[in-house]
Protein backbone atom coordinates (compact mmCIF):
# COMPACT_ATOMS: atom_id res chain seq x y z
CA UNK A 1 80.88 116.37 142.66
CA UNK A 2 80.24 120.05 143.81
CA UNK A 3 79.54 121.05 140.05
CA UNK A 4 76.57 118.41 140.31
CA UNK A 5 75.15 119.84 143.41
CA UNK A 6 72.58 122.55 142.11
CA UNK A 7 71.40 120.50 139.67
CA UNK A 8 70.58 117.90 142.23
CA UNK A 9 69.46 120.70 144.33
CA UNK A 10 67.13 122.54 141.34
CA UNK A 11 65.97 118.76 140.93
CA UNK A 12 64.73 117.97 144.04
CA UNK A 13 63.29 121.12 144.41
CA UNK A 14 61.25 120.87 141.80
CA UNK A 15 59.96 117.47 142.38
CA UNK A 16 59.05 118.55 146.26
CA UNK A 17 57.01 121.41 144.85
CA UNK A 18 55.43 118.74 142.82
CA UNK A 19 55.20 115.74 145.73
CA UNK A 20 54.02 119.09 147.86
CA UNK A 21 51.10 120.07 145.20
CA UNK A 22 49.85 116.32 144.60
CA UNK A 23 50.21 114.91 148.35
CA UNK A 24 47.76 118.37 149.16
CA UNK A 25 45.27 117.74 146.15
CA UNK A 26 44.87 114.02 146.11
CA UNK A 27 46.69 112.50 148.94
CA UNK A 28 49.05 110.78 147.24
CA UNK A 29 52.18 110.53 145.00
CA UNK A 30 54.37 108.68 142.64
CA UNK A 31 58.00 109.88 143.09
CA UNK A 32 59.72 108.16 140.35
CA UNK A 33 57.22 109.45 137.79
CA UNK A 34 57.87 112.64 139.12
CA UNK A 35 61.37 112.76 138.98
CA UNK A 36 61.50 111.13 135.38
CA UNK A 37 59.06 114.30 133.99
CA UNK A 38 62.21 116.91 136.03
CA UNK A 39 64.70 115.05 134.37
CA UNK A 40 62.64 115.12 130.92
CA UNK A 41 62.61 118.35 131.12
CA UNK A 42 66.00 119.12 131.92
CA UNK A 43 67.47 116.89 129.12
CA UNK A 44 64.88 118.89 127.00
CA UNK A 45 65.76 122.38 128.06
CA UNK A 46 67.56 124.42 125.52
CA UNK A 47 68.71 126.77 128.29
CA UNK A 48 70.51 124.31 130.31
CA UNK A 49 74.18 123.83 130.20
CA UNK A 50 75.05 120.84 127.55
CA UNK A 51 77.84 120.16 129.51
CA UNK A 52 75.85 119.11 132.86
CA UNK A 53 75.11 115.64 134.04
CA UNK A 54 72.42 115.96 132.73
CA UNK A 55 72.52 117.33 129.66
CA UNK A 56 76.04 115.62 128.38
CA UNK A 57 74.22 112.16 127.39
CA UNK A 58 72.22 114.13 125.41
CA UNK A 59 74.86 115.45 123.05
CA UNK A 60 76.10 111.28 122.79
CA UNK A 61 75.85 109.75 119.31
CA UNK A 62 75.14 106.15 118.54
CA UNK A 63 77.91 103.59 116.45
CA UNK A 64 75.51 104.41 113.52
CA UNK A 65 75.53 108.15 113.62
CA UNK A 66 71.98 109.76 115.93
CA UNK A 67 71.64 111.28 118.65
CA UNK A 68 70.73 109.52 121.93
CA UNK A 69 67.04 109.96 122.35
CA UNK A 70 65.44 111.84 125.25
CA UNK A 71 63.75 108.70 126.74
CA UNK A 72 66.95 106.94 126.75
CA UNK A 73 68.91 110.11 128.11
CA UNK A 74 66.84 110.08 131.31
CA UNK A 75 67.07 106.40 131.50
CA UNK A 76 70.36 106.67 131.94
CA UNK A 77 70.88 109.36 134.02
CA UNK A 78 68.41 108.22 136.41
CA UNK A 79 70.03 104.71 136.40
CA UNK A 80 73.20 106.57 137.61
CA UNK A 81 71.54 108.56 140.35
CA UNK A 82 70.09 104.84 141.55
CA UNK A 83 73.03 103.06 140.81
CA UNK A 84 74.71 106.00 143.18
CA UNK A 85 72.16 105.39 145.67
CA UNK A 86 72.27 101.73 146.20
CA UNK A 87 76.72 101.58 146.04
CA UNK A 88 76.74 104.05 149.10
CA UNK A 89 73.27 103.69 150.80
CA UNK A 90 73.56 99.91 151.29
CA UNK A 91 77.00 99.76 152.44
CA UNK A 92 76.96 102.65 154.79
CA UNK A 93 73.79 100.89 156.31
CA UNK A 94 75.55 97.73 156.72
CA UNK A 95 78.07 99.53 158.76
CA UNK A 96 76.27 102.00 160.56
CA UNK A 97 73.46 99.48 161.63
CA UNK A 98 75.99 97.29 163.66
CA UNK A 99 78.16 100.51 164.94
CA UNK A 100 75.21 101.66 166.49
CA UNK A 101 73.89 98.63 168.12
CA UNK A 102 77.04 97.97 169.89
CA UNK A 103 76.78 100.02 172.86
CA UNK A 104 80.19 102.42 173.12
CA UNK A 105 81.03 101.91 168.87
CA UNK A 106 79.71 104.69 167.80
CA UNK A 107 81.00 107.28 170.22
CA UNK A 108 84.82 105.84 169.70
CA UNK A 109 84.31 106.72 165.88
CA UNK A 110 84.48 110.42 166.79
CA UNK A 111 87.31 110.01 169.36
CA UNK A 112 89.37 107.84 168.50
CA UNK A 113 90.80 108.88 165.12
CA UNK A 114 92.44 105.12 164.06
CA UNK A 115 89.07 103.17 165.33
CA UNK A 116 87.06 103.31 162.08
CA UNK A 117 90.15 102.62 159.37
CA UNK A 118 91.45 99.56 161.32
């Protein structure tokens, strides 16, 4: 996980430069467009490292011989990145919206070390 980091850091940089720049000159913003064209551009970037996150799917070859295309590379990487998002988001919501609601739960978590596995 830590080798993903800056290029989920250099990612979301770039697309809140982006959300930044549009949200100032028209109000507005599309942040799945945006982060599709980062992730375009990543899987297109000859500089990058082929053997990022990224960039790996990239280098994949199809049963019948060619290369993954580009389209298809972010695709699937972004799939991941939701797929990520919804198998930790949702169930840490699900937990944390009862723990908190439950006056006392949430201050045993941090004190009492067996509380949360049992």
């Amino acid at each position: 996980m830590a080798a993903v980091v800056p290029v989920i850091e250099l990612i979301a940089d770039g697309l809140l430069d982006t959300v930044r720049a549009e949200l100032d000159a028209a109000g507005e913003n599309d942040l799945f467009s945006g982060f599709a064209h980062t992730l375009m551009e990543l899987v297109n970037d000859p500089m990058a490292s082929t053997d990022s996150f990224v960039r790996a799917p990239a280098r994949h070859r199809l049963p019948d011989g060619p290369l993954l295309d580009p389209k298809t590379v972010v695709g699937a990487v972004f799939f991941v990145f939701v797929a990520g998002h919804a198998t930790t988001g949702r169930p840490l919501s699900t937990v944390l919206r009862p723990a908190l609601a439950e006056p006392g739960v949430w201050p045993r978590t941090a004190r009492d070390e067996g509380f949360a596995g049992a």
